[in-house]
C-alpha atoms as a PDB file:
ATOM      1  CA  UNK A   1     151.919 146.182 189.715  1.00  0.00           C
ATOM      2  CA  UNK A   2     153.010 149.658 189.013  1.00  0.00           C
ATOM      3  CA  UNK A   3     151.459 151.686 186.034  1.00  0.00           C
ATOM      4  CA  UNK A   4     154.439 151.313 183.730  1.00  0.00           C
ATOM      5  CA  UNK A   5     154.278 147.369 184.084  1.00  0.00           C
ATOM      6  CA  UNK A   6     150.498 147.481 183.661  1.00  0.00           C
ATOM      7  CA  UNK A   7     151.141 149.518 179.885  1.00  0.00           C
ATOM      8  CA  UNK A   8     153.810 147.234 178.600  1.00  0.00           C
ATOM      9  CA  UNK A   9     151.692 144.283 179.578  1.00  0.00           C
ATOM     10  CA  UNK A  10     148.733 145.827 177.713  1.00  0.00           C
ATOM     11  CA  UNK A  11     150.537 146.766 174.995  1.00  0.00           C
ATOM     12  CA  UNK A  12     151.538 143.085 175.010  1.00  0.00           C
ATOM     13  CA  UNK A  13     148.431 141.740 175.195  1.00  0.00           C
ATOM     14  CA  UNK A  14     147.661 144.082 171.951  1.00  0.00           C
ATOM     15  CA  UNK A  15     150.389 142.364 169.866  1.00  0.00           C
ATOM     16  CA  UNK A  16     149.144 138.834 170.527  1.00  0.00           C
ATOM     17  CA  UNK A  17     147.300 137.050 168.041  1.00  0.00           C
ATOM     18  CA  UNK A  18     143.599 137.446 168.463  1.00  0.00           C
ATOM     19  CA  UNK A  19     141.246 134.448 169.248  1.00  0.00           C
ATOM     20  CA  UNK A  20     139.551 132.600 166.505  1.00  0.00           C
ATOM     21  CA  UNK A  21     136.259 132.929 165.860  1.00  0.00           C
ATOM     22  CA  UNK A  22     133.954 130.126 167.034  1.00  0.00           C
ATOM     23  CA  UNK A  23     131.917 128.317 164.337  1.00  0.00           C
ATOM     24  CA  UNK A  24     128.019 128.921 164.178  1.00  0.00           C
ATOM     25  CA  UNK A  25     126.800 126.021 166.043  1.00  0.00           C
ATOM     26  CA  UNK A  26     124.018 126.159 163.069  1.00  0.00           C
ATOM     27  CA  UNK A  27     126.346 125.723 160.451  1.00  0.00           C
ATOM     28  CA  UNK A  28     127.678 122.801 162.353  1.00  0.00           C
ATOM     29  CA  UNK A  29     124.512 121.198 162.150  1.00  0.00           C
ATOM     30  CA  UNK A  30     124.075 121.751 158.742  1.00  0.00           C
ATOM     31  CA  UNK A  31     127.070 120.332 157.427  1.00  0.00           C
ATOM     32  CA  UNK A  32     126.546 117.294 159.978  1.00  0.00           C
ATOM     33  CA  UNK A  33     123.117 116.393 158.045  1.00  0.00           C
ATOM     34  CA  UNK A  34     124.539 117.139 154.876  1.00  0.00           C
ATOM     35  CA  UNK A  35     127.555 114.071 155.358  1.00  0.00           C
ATOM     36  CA  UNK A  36     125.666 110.594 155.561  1.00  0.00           C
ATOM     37  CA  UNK A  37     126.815 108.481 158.199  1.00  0.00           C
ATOM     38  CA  UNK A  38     127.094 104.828 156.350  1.00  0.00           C
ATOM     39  CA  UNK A  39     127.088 103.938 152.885  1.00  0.00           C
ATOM     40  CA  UNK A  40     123.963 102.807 150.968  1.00  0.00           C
ATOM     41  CA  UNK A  41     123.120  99.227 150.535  1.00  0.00           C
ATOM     42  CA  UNK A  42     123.384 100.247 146.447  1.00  0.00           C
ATOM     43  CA  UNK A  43     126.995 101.180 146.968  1.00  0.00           C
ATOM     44  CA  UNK A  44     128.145  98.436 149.329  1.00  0.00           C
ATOM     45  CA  UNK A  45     126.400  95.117 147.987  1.00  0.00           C
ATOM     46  CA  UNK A  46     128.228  92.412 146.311  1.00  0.00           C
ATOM     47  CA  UNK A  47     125.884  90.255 145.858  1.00  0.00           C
ATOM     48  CA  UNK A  48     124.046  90.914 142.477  1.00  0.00           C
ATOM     49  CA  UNK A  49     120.468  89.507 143.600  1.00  0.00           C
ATOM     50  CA  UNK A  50     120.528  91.712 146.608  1.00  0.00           C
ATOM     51  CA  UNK A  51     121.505  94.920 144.451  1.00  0.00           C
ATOM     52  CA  UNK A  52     118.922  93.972 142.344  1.00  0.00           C
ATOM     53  CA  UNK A  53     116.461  94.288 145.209  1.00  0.00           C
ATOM     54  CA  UNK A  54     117.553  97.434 146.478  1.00  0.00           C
ATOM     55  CA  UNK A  55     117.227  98.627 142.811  1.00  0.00           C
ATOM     56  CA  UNK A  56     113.974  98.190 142.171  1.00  0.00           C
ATOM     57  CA  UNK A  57     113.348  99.232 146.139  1.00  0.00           C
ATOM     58  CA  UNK A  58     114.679 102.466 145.331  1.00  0.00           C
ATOM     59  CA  UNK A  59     113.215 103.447 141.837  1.00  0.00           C
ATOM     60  CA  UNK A  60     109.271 104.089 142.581  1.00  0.00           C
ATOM     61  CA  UNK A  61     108.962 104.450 138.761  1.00  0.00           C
ATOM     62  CA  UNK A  62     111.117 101.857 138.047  1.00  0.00           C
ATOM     63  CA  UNK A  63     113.941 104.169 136.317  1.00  0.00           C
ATOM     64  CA  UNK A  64     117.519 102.938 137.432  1.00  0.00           C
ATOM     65  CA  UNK A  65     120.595 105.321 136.463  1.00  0.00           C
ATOM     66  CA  UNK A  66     123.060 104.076 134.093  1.00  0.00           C
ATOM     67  CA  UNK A  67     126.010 103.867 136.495  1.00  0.00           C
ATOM     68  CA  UNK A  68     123.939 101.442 138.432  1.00  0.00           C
ATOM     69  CA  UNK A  69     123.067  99.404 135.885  1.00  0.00           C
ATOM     70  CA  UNK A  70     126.782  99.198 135.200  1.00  0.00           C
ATOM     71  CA  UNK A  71     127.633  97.810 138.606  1.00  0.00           C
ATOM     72  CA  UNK A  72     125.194  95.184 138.714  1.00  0.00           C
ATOM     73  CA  UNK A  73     126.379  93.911 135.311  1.00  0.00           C
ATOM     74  CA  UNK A  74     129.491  93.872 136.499  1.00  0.00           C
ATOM     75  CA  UNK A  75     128.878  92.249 139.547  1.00  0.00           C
ATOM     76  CA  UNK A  76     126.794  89.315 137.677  1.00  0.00           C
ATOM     77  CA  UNK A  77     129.519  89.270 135.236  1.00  0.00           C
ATOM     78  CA  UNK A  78     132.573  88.541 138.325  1.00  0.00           C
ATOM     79  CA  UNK A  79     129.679  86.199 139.445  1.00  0.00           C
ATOM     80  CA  UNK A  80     129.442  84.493 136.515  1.00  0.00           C
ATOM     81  CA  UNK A  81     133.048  84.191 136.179  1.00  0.00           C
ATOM     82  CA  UNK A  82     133.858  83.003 139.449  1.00  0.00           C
ATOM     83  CA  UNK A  83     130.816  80.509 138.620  1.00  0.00           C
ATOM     84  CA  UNK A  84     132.646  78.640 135.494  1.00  0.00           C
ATOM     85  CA  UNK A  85     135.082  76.974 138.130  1.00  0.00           C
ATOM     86  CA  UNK A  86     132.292  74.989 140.522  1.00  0.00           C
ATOM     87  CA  UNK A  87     129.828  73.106 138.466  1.00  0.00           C
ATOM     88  CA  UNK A  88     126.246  72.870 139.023  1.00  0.00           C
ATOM     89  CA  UNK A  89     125.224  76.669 138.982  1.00  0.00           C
ATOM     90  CA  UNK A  90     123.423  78.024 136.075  1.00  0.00           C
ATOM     91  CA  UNK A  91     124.507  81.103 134.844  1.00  0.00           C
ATOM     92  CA  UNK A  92     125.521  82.807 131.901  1.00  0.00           C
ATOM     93  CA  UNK A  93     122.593  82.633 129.111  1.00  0.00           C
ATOM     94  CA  UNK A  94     120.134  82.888 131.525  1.00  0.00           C
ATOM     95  CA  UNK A  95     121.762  86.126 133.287  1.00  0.00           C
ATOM     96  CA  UNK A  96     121.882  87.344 129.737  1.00  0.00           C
ATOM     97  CA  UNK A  97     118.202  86.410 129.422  1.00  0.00           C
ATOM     98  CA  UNK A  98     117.022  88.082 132.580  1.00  0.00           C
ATOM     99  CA  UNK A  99     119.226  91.645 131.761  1.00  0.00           C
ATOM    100  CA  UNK A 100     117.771  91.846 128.447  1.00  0.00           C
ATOM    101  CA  UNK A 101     114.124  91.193 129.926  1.00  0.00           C
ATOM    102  CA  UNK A 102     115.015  94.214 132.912  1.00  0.00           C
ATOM    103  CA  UNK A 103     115.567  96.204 130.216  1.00  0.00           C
ATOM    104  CA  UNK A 104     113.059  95.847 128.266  1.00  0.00           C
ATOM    105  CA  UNK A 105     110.947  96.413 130.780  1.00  0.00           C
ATOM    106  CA  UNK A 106     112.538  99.890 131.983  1.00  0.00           C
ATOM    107  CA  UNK A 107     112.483 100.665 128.417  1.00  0.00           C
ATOM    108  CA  UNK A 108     116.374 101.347 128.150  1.00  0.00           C
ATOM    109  CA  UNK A 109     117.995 101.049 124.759  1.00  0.00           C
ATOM    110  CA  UNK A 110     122.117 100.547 124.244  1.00  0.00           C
END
């Protein structure tokens, strides 16, 4: 190539858009351990027994948040529900019987 070809083609390659930077591999890490993989058991349970399970797995002092509570009521509750159509499982009081006794013993007021 002659000199003036070799200018132009640098001034060229002056014009085009520079490379992106690559991403610190440790910041790639980071944010990798910072996204779980799955879902917990707590989040993805329907069945109310099991939840219950997990619950008291989880909680070494026996304290269960609010928001949890509310999804295994609800999840009794659909249970319950679902329940009053096939005859011959007991539910209702007793669920009532057993919340009221949980939390008593976690020592939550409503």
């Amino acid at each position: 190539m002659d000199p003036t070809s070799l200018e132009r083609l640098a001034a060229l390659k002056r014009q085009l858009p520079q490379k992106l930077p690559l991403p610190d591999q440790a910041a790639d890490k980071k944010s990798a351990q910072r996204q779980p993989m799955g879902r917990h058991p707590l989040e993805t349970t329907q069945d109310p027994e099991h939840l219950f399970e997990e619950l008291m797995n989880a909680s070494p002092d026996g304290h269960v948040p609010d928001h949890l509570l509310r999804r295994l009521r609800g999840l009794e509750q659909q249970r319950a529900e679902g329940a009053g159509d096939r005859p011959g499982l007991p539910m209702g009081d007793r669920e009532q019987e057993q919340y009221s006794l949980f939390e008593a013993l976690l020592g939550d007021e409503d």
